[in-house]
Protein backbone atom coordinates (compact mmCIF):
# COMPACT_ATOMS: atom_id res chain seq x y z
CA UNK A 1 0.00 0.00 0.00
CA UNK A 2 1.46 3.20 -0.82
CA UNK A 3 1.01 6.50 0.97
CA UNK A 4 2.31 10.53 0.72
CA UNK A 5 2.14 11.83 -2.65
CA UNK A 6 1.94 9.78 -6.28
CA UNK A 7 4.11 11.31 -8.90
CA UNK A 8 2.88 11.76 -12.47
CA UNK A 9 6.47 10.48 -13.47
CA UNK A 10 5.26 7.03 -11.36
CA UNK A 11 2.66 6.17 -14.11
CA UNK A 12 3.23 7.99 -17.27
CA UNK A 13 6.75 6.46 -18.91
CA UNK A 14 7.71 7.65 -21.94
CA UNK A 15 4.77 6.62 -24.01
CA UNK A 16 3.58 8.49 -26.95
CA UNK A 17 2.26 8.28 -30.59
CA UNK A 18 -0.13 9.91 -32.89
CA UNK A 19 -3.17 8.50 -33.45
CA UNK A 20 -5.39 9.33 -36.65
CA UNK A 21 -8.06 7.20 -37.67
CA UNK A 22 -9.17 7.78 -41.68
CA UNK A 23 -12.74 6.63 -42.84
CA UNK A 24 -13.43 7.20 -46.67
CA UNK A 25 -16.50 8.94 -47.01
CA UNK A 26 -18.54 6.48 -49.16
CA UNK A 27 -17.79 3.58 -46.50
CA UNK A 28 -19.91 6.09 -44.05
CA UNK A 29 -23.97 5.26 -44.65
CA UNK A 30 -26.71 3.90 -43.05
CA UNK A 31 -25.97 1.37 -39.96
CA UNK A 32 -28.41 -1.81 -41.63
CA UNK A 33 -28.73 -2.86 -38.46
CA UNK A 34 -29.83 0.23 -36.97
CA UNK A 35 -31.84 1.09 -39.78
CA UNK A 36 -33.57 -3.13 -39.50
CA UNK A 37 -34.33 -2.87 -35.81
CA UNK A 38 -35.80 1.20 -36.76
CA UNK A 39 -38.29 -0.12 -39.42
CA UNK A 40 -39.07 -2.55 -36.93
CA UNK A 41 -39.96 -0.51 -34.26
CA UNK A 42 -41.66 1.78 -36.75
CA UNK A 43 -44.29 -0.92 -37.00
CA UNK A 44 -44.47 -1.85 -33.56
CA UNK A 45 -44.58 2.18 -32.41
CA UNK A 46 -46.73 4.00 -34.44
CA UNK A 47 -45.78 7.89 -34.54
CA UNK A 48 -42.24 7.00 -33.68
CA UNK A 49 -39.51 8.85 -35.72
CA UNK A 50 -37.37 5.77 -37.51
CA UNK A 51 -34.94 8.43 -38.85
CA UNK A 52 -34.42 9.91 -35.26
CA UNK A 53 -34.27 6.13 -33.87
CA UNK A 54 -31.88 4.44 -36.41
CA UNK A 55 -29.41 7.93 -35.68
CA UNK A 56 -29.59 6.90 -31.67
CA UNK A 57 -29.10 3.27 -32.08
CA UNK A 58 -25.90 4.11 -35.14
CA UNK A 59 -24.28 6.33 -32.06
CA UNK A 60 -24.41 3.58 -29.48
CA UNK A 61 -22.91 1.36 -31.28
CA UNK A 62 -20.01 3.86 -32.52
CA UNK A 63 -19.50 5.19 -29.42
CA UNK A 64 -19.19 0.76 -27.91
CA UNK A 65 -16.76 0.71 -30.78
CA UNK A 66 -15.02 3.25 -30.11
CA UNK A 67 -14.50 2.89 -26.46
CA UNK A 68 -13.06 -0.77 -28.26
CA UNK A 69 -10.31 0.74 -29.72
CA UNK A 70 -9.38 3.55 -27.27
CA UNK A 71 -9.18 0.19 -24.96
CA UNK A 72 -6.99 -1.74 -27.39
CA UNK A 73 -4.69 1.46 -27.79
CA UNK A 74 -4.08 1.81 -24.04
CA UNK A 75 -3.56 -1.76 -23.41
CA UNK A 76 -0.05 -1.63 -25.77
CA UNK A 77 0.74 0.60 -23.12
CA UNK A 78 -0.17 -1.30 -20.37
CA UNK A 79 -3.04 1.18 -19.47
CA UNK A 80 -6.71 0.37 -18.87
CA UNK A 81 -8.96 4.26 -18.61
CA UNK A 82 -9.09 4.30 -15.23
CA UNK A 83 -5.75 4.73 -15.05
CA UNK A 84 -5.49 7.28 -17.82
CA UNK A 85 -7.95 9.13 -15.83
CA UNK A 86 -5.33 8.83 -12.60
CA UNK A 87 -2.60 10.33 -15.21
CA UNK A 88 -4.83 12.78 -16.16
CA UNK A 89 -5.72 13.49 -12.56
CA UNK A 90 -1.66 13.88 -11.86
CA UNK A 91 -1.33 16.12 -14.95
CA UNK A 92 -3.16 18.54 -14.21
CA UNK A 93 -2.13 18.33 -10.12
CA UNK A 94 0.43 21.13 -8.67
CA UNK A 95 4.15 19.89 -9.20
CA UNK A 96 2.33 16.82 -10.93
CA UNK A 97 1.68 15.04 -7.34
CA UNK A 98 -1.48 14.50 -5.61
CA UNK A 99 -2.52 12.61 -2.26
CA UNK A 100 -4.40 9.01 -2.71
CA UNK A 101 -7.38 11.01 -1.25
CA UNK A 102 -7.44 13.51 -3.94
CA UNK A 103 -7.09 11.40 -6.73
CA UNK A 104 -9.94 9.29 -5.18
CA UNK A 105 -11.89 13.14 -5.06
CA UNK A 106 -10.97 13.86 -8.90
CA UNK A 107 -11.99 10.30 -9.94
CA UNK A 108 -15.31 10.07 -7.53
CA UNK A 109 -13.80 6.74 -5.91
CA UNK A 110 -12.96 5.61 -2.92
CA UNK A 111 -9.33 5.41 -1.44
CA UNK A 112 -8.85 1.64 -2.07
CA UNK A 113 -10.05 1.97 -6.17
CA UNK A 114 -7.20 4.17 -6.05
CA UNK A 115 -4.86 2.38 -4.48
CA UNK A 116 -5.84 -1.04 -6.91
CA UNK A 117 -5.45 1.27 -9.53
CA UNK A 118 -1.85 2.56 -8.92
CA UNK A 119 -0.18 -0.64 -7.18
């Protein structure tokens, strides 16, 4: 168990790249999915807006596959978000140090999340 101050310099290493992520514009269309499980519903709810539907349903699933691939990025440097958010919680500390308890504050969790999450 560790106590004091953490250090930004603790966590962070030397780890850094660019990231840029190209989609060509005609691959972008209608989710079919989306748009099946929509015209579904469209039946099933009268009065229901398909459009409005199938544009809800197309962001949950970009936003599960993105959170995918921020995962798979972090693991190749042996980080999971949560502790991203701790680096990010030490970045943007005084003198890049904080106290267990205030990362815990900055992160809404209790001591011991921190604590798994650092050791």
């Amino acid at each position: 168990m560790r106590h004091g101050r953490l250090a930004a310099a603790e966590l962070q290493g030397e780890a850094t790249a660019d990231v840029c992520v190209a989609v060509p514009l005609a691959a972008l269309g209608h989710d079919g999915t989306a748009q099946r499980i929509a015209n579904c519903d469209k039946h099933q709810y009268p009065g229901t807006d398909p459009l409005a539907q199938e544009a809800t349903i197309t962001l949950i699933r970009s936003c599960s596959t993105l959170n995918l691939t921020i995962d798979e990025y972090l693991s190749t440097f042996g980080l999971s978000r949560p502790r991203l958010n701790v680096l990010a919680a030490l970045c943007h500390a005084p003198e890049g140090q904080l106290r267990m308890s205030e990362i815990g504050t900055w992160l809404n969790v209790a001591k011991p999340k921190v604590t798994a999450l650092v050791d």
